[in-house]
PDB file of N, CA and C in Angstrom:
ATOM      1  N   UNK A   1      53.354 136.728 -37.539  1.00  0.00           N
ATOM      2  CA  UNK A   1      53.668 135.781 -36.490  1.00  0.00           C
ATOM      3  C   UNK A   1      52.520 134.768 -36.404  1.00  0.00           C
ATOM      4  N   UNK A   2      52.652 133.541 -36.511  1.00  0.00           N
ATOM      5  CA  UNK A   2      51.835 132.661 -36.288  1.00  0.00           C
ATOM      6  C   UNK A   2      51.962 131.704 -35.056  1.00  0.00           C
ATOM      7  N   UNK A   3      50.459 131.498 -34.696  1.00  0.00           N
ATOM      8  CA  UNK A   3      50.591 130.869 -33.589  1.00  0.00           C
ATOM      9  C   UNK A   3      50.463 129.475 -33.763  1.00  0.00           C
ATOM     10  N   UNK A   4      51.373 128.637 -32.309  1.00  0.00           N
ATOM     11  CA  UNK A   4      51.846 126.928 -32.426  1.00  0.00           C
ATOM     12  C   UNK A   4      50.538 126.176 -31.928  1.00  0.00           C
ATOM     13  N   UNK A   5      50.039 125.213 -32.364  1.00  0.00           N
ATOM     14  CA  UNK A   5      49.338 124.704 -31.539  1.00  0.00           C
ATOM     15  C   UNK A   5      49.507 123.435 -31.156  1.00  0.00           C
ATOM     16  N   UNK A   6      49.379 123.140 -29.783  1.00  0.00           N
ATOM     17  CA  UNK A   6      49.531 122.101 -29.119  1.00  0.00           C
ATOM     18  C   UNK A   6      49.506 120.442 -29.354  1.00  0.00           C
ATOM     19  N   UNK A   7      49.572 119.683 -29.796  1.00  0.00           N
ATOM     20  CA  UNK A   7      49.420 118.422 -30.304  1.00  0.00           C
ATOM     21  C   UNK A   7      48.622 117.869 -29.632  1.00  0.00           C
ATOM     22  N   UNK A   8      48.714 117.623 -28.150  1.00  0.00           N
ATOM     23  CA  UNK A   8      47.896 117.765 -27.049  1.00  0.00           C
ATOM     24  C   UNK A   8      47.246 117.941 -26.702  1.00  0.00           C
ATOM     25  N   UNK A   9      46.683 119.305 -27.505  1.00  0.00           N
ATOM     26  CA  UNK A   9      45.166 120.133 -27.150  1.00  0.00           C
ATOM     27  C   UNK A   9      44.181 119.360 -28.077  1.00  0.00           C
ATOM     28  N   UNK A  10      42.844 119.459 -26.848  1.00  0.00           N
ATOM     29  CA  UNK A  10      41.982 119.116 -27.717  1.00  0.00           C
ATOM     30  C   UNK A  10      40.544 119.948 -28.007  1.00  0.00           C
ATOM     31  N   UNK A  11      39.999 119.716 -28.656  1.00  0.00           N
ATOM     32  CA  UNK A  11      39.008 121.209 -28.902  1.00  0.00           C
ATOM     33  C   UNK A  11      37.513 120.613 -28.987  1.00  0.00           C
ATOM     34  N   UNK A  12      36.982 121.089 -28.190  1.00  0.00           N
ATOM     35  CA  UNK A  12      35.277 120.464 -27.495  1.00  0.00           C
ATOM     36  C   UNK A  12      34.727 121.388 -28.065  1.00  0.00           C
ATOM     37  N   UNK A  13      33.344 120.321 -28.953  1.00  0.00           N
ATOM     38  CA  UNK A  13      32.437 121.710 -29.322  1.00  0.00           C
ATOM     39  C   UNK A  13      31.302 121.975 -28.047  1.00  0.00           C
ATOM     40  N   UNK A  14      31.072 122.661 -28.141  1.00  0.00           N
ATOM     41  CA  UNK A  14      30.220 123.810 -26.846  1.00  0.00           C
ATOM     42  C   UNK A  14      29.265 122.810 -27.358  1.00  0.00           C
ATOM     43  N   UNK A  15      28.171 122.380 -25.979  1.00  0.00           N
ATOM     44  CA  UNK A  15      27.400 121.470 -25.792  1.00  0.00           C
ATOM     45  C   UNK A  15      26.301 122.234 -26.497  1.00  0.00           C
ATOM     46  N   UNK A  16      25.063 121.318 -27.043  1.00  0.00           N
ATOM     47  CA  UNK A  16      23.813 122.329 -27.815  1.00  0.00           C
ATOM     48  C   UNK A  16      23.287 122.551 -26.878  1.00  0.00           C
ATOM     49  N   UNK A  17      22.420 123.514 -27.166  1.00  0.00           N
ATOM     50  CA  UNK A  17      21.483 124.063 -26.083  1.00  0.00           C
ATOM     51  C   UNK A  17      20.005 123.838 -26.315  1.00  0.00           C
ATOM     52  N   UNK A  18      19.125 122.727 -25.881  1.00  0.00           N
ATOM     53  CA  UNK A  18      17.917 122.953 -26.427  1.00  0.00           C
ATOM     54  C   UNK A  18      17.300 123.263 -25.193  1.00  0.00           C
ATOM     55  N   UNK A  19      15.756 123.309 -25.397  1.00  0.00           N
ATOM     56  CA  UNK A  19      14.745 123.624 -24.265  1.00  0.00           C
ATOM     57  C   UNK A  19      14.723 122.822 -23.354  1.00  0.00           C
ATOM     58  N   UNK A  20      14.168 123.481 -21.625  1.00  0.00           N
ATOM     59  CA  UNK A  20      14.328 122.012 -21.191  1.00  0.00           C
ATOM     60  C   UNK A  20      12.875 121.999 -20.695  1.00  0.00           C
ATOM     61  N   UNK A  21      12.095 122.240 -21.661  1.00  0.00           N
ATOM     62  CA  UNK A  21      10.371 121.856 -21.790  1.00  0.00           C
ATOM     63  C   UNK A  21       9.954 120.753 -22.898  1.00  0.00           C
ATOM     64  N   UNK A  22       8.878 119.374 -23.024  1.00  0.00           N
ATOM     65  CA  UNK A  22       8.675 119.358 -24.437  1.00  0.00           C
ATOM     66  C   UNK A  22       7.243 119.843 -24.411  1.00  0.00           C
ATOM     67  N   UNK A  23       7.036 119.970 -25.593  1.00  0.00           N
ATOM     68  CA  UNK A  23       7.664 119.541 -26.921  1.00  0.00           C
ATOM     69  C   UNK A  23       8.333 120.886 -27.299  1.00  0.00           C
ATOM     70  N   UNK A  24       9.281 120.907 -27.977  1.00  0.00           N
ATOM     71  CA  UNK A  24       9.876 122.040 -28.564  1.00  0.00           C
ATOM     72  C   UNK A  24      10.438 121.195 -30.422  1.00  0.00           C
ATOM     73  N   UNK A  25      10.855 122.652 -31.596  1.00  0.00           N
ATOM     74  CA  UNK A  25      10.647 122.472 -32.404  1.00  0.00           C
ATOM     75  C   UNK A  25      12.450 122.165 -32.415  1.00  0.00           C
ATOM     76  N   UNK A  26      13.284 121.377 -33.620  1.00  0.00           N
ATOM     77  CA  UNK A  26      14.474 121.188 -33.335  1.00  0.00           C
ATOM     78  C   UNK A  26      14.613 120.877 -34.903  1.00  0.00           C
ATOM     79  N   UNK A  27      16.311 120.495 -35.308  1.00  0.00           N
ATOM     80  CA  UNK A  27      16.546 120.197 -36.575  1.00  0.00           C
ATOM     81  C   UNK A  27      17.175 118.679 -36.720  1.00  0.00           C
ATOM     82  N   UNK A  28      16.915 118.054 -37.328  1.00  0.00           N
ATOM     83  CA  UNK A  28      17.896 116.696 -37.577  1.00  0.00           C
ATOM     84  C   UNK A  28      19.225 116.992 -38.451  1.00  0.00           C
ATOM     85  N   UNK A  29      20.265 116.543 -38.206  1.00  0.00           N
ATOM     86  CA  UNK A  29      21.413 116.960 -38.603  1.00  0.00           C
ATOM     87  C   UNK A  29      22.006 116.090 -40.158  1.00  0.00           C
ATOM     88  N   UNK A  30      20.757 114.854 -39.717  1.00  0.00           N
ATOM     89  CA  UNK A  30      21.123 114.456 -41.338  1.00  0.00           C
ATOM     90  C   UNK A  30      20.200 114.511 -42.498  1.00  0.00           C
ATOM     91  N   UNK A  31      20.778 114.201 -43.597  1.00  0.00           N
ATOM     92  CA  UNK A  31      19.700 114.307 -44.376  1.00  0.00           C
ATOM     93  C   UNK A  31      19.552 116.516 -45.332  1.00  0.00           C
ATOM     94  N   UNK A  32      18.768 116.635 -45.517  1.00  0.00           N
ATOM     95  CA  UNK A  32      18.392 118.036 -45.537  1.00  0.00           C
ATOM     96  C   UNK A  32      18.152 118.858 -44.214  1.00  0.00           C
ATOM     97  N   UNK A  33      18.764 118.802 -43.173  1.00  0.00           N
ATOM     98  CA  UNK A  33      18.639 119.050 -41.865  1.00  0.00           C
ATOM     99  C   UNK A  33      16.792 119.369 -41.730  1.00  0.00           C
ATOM    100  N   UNK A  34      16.785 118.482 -41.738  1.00  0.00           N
ATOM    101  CA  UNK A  34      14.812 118.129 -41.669  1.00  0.00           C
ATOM    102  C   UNK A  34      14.190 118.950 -40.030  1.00  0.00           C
ATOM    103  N   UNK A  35      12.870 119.436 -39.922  1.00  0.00           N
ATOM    104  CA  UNK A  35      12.187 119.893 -39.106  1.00  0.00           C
ATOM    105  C   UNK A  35      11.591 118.490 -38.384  1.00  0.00           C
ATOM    106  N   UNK A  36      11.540 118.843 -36.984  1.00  0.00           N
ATOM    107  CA  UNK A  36      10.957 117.610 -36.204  1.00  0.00           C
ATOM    108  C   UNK A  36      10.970 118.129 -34.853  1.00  0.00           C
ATOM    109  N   UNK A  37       9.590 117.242 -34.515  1.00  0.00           N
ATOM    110  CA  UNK A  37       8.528 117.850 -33.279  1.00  0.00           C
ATOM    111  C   UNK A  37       9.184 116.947 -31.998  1.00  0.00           C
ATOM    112  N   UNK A  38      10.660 117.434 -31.052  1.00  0.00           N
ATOM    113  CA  UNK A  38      11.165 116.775 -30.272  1.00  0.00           C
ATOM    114  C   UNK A  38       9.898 116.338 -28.743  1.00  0.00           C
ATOM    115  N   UNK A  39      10.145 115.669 -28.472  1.00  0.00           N
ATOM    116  CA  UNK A  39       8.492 114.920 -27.479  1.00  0.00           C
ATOM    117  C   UNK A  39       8.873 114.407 -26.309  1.00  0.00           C
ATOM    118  N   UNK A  40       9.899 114.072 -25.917  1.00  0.00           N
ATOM    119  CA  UNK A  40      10.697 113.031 -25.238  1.00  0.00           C
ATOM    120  C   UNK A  40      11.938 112.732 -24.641  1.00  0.00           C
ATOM    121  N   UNK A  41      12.533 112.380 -23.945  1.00  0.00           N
ATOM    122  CA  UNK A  41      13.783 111.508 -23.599  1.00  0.00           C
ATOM    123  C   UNK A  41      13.606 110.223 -23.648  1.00  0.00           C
ATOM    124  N   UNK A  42      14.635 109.581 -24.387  1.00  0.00           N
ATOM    125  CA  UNK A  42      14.681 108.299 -24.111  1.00  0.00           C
ATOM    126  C   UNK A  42      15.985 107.692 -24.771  1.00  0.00           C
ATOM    127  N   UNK A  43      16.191 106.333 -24.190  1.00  0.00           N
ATOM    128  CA  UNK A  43      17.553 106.005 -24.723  1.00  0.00           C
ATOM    129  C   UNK A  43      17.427 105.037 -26.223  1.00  0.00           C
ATOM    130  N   UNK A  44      18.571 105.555 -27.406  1.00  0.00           N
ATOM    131  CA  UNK A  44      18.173 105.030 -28.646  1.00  0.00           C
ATOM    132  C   UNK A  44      19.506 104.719 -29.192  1.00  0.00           C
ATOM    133  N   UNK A  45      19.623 103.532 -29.947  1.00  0.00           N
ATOM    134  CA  UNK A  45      20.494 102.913 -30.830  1.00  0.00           C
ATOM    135  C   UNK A  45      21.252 103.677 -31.238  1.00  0.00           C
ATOM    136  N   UNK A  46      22.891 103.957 -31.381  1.00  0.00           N
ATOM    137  CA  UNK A  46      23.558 104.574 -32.018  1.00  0.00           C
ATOM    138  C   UNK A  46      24.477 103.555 -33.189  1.00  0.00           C
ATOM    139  N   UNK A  47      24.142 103.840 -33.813  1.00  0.00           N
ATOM    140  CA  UNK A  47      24.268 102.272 -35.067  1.00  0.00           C
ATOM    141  C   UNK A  47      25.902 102.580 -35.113  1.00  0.00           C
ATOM    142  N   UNK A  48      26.804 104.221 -35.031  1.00  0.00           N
ATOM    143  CA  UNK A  48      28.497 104.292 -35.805  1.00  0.00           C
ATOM    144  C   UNK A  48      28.958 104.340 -33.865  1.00  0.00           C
ATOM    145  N   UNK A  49      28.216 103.859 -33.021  1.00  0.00           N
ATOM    146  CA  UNK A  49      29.090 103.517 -32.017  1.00  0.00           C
ATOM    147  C   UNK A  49      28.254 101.967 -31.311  1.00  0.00           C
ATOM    148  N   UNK A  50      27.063 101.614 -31.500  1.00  0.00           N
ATOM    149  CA  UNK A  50      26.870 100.032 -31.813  1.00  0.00           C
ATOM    150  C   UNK A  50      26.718  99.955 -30.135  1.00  0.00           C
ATOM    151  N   UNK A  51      26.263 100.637 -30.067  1.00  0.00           N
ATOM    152  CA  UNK A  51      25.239 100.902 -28.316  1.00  0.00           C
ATOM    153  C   UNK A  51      24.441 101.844 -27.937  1.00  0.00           C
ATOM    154  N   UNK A  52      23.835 101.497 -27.128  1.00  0.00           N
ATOM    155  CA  UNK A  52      22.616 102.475 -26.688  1.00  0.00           C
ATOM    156  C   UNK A  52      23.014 103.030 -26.173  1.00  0.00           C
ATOM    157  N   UNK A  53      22.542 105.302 -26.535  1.00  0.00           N
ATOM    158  CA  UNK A  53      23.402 106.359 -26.106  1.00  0.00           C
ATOM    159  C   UNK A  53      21.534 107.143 -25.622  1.00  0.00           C
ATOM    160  N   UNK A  54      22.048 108.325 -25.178  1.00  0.00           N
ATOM    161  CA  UNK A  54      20.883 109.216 -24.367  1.00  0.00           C
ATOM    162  C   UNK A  54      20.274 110.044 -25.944  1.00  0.00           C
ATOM    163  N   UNK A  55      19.100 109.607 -26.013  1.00  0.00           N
ATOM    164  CA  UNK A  55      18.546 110.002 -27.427  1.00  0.00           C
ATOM    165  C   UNK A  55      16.742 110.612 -27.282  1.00  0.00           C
ATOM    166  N   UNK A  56      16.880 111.203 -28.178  1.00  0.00           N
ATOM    167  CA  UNK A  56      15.141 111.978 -28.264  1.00  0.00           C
ATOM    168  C   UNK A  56      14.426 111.248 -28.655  1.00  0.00           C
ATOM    169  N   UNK A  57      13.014 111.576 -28.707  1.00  0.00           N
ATOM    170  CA  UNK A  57      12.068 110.810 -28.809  1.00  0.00           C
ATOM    171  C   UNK A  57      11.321 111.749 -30.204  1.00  0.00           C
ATOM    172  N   UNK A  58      10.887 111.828 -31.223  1.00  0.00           N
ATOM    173  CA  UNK A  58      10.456 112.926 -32.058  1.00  0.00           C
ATOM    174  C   UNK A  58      10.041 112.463 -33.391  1.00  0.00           C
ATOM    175  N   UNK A  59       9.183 113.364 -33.688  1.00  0.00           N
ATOM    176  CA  UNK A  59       8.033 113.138 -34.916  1.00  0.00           C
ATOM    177  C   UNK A  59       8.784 114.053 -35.866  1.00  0.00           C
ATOM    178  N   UNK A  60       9.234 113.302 -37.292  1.00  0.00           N
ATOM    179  CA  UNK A  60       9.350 113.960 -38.182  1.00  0.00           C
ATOM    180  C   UNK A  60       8.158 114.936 -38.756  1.00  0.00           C
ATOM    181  N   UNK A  61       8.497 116.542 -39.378  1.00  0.00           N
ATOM    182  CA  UNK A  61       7.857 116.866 -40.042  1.00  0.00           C
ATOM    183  C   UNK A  61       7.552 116.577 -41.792  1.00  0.00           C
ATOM    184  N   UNK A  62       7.050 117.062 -42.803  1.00  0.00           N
ATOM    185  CA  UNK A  62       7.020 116.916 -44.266  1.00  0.00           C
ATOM    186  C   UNK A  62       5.349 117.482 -44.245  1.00  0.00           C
ATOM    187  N   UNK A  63       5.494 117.638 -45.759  1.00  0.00           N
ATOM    188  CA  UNK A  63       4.583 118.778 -46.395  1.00  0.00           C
ATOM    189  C   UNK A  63       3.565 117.761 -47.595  1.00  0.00           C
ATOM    190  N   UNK A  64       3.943 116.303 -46.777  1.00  0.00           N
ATOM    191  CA  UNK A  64       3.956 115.341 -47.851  1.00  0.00           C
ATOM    192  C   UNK A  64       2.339 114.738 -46.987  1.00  0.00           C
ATOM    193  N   UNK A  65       1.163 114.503 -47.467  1.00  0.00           N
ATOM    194  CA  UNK A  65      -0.200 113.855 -46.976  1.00  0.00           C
ATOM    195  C   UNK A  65       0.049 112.539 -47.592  1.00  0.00           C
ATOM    196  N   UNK A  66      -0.395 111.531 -46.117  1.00  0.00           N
ATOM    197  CA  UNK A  66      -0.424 110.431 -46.044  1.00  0.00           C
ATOM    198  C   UNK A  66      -1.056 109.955 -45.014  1.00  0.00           C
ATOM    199  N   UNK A  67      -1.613 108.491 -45.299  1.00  0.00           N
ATOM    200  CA  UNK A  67      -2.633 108.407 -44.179  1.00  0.00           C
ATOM    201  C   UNK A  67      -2.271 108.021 -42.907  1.00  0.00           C
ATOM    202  N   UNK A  68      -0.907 107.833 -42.812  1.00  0.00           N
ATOM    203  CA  UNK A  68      -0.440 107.482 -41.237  1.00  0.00           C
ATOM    204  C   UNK A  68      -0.465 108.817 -40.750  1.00  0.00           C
ATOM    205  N   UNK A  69       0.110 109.827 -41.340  1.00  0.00           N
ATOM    206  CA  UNK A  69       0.783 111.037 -40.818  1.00  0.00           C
ATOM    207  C   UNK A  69      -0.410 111.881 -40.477  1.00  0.00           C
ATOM    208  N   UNK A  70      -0.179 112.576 -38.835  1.00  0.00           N
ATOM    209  CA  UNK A  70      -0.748 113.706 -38.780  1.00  0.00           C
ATOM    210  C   UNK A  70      -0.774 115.082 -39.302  1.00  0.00           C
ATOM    211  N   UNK A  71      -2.043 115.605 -39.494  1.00  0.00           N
ATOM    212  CA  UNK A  71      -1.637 117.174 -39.857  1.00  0.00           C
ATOM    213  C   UNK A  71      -1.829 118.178 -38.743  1.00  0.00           C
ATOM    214  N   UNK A  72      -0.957 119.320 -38.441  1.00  0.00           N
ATOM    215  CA  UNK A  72      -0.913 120.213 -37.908  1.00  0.00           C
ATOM    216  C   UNK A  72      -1.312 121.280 -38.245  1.00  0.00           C
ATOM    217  N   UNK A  73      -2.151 121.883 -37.747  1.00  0.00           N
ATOM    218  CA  UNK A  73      -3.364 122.801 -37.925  1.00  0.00           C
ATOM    219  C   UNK A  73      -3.265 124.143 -36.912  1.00  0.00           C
ATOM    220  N   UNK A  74      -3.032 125.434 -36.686  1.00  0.00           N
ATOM    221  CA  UNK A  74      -2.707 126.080 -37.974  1.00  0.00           C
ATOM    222  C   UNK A  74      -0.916 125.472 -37.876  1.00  0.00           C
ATOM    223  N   UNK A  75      -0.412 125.716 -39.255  1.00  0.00           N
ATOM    224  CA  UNK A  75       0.775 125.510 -39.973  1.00  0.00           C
ATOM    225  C   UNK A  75       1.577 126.438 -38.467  1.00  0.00           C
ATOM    226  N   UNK A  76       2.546 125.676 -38.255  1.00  0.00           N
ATOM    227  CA  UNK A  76       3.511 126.180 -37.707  1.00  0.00           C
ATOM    228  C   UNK A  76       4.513 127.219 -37.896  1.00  0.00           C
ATOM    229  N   UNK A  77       4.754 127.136 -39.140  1.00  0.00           N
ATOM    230  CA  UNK A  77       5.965 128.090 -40.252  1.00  0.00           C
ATOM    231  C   UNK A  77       5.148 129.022 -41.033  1.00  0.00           C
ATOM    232  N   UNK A  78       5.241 130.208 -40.529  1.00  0.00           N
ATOM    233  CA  UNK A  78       4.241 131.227 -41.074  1.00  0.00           C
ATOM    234  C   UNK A  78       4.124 131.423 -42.662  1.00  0.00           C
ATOM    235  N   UNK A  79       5.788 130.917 -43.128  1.00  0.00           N
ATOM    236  CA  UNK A  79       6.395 131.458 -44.263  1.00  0.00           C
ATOM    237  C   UNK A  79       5.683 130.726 -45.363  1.00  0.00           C
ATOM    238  N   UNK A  80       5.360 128.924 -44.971  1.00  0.00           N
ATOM    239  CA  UNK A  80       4.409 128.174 -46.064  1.00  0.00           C
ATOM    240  C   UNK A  80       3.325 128.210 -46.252  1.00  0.00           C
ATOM    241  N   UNK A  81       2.621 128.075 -47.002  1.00  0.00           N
ATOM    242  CA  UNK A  81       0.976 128.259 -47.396  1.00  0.00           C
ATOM    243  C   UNK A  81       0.619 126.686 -47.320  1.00  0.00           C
ATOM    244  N   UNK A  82       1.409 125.545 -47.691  1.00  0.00           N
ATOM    245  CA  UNK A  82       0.866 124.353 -47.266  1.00  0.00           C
ATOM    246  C   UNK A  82       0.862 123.586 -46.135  1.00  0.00           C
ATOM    247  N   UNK A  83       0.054 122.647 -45.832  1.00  0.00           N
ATOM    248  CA  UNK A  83       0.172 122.084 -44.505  1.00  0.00           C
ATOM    249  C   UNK A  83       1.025 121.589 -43.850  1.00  0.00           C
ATOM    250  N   UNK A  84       1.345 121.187 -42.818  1.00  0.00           N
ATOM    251  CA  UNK A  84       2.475 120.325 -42.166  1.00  0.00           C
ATOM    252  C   UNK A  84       1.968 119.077 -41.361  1.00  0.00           C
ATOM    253  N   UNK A  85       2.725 117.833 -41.858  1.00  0.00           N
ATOM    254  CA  UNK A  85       1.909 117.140 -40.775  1.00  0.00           C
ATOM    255  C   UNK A  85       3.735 116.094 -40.216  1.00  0.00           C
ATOM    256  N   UNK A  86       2.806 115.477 -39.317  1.00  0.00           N
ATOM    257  CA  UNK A  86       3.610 114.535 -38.394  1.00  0.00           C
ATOM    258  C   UNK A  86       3.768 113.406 -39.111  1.00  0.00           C
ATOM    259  N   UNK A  87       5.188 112.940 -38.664  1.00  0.00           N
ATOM    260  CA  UNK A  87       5.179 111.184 -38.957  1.00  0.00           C
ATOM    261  C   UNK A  87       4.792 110.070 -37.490  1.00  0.00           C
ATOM    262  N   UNK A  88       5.167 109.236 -37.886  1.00  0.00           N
ATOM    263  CA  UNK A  88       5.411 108.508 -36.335  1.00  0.00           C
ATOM    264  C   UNK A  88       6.119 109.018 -35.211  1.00  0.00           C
ATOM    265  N   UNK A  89       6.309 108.596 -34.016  1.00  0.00           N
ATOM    266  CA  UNK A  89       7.505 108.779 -33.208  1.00  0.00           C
ATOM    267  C   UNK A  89       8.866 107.976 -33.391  1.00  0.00           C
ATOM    268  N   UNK A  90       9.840 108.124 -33.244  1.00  0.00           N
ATOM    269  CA  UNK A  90      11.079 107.572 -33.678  1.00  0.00           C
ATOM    270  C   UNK A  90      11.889 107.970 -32.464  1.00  0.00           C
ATOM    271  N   UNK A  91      13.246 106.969 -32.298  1.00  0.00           N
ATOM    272  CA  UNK A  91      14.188 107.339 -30.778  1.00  0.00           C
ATOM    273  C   UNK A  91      15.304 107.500 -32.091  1.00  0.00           C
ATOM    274  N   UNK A  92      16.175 108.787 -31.387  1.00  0.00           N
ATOM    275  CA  UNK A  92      17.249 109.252 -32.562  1.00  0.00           C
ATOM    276  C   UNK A  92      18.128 109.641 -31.056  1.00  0.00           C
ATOM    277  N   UNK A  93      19.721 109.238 -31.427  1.00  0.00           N
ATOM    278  CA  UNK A  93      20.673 109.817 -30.684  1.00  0.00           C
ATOM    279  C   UNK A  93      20.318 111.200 -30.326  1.00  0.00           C
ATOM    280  N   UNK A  94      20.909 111.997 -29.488  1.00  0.00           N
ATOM    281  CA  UNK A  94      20.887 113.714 -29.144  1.00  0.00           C
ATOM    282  C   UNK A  94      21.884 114.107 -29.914  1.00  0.00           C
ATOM    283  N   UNK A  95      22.854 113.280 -30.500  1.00  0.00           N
ATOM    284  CA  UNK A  95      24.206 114.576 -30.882  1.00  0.00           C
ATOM    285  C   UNK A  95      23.644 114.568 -32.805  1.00  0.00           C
ATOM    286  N   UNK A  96      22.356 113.533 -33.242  1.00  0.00           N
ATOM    287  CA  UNK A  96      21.954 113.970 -34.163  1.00  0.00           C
ATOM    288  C   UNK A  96      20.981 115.192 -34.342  1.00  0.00           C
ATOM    289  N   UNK A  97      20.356 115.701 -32.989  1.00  0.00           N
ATOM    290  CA  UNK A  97      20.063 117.318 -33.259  1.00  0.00           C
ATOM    291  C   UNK A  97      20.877 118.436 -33.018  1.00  0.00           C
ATOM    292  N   UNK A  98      19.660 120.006 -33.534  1.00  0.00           N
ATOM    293  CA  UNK A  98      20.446 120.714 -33.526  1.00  0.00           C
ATOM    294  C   UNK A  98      19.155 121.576 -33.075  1.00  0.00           C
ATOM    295  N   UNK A  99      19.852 122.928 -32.122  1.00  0.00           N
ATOM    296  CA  UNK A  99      18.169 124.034 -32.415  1.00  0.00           C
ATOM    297  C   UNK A  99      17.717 124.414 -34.011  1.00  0.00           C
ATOM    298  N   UNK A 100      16.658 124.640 -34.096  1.00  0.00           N
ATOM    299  CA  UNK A 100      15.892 124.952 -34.966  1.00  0.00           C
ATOM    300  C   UNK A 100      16.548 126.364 -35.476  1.00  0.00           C
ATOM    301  N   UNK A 101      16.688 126.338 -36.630  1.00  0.00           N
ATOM    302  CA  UNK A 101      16.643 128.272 -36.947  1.00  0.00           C
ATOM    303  C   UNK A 101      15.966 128.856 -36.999  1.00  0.00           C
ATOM    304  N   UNK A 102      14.396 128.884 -37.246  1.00  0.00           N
ATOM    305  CA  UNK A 102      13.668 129.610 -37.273  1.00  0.00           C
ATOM    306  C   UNK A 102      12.555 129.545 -35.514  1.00  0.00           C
ATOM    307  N   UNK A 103      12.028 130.480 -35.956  1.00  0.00           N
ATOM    308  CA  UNK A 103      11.216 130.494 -34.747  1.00  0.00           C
ATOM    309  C   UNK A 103       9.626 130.124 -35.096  1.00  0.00           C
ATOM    310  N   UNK A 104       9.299 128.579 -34.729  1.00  0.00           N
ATOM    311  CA  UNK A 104       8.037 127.966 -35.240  1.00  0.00           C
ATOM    312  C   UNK A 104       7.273 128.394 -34.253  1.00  0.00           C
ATOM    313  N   UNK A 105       5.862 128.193 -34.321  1.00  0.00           N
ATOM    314  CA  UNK A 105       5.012 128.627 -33.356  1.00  0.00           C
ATOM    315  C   UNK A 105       4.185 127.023 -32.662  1.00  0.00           C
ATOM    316  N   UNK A 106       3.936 126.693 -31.808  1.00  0.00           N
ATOM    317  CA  UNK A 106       3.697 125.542 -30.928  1.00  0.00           C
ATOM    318  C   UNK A 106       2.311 125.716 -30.677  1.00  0.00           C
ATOM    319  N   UNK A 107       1.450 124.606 -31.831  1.00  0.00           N
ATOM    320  CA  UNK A 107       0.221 124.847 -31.214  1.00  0.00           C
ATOM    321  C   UNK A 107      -0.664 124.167 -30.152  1.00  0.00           C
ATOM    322  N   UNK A 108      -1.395 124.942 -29.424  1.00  0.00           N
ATOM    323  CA  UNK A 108      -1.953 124.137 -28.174  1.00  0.00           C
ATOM    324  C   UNK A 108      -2.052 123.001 -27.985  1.00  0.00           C
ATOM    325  N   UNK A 109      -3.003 122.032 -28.950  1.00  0.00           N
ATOM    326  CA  UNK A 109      -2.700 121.069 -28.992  1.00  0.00           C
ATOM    327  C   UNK A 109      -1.566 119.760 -28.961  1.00  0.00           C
ATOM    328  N   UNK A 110      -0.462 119.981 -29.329  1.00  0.00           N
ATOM    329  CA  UNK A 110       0.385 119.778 -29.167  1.00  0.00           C
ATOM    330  C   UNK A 110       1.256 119.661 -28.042  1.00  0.00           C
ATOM    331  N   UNK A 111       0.892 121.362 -27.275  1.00  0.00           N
ATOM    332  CA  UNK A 111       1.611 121.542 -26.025  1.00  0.00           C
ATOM    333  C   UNK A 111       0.387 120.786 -24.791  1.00  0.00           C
ATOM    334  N   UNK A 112      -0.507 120.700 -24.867  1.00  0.00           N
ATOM    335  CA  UNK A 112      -1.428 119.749 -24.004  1.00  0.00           C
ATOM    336  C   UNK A 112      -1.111 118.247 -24.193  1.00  0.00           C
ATOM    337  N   UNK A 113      -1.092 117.917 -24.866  1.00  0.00           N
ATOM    338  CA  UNK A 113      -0.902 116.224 -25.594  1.00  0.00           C
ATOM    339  C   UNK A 113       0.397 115.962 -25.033  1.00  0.00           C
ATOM    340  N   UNK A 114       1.702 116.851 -25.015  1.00  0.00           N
ATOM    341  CA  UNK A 114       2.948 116.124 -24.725  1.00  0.00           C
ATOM    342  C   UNK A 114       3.598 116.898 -23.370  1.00  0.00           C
ATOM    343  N   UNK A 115       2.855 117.794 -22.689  1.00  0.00           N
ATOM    344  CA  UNK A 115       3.528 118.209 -21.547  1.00  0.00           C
ATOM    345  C   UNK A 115       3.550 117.200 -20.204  1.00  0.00           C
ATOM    346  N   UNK A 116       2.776 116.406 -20.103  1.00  0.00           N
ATOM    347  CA  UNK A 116       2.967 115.274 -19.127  1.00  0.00           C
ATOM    348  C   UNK A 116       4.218 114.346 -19.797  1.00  0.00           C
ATOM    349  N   UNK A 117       5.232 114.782 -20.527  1.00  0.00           N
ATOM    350  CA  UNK A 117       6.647 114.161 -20.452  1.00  0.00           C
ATOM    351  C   UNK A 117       7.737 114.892 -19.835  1.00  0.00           C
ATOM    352  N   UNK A 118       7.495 116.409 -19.287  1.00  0.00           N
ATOM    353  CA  UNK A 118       8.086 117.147 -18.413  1.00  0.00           C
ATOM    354  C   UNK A 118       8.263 116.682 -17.004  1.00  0.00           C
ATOM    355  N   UNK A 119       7.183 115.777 -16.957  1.00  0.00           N
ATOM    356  CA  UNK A 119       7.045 115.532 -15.198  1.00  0.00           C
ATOM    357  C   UNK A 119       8.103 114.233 -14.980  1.00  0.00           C
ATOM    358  N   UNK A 120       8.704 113.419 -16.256  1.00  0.00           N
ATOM    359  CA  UNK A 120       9.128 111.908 -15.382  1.00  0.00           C
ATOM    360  C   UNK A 120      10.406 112.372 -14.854  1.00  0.00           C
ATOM    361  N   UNK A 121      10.787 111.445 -13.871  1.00  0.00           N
ATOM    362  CA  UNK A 121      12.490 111.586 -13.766  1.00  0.00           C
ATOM    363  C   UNK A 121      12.993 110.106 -13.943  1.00  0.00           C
TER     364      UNK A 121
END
């Protein structure tokens, strides 16, 4: 027996769930679903709807040394032996993240430097 489905119906994906502290660790949805250090709220360009939507504020990660980019000290991801550092800050839509899969570790620095973005309203 198979079941009918509605023409009508429509099917919502369950809203993401991230932290509601920053900085917390998150995934970008395009690309190689890339690691990145979320920092922020703020509102950012959505180029496939061509207006400004409610978007993060966040530093790409890479394993790649360069002289803009920060490094993060100790390594966040227990699992690599090489460093990690930061890119710039960038404003990216919200429905381009996702939670993180793994469980990174947040170092002090980091959590001192960006917790005065908890306080705005």
């Amino acid at each position: 027996m198979s079941k009918k489905i509605n023409k009508n119906t429509t099917f919502k994906k369950s809203p993401t769930l991230f932290p509601n502290r920053f900085p917390f660790w998150a995934r970008l949805k395009f690309g190689k679903k890339r690691t990145t250090l979320v920092i922020d709220e703020d509102t950012a360009y959505d180029k496939q709807k061509k207006k400004m939507v409610e978007g993060f504020v966040h530093r790409e990660s890479t394993s790649v040394k360069h002289k803009d980019y920060e490094e993060i000290s100790p390594n966040p991801d227990k699992d690599k032996k090489e460093s990690m550092f930061l890119k710039r800050p960038k404003k990216t839509p919200k429905h381009l993240f996702e939670p993180h899969n793994k469980t990174l570790d947040m170092p002090n620095s980091l959590i001192e430097r960006y917790k005065n973005n908890n306080n705005k309203k």
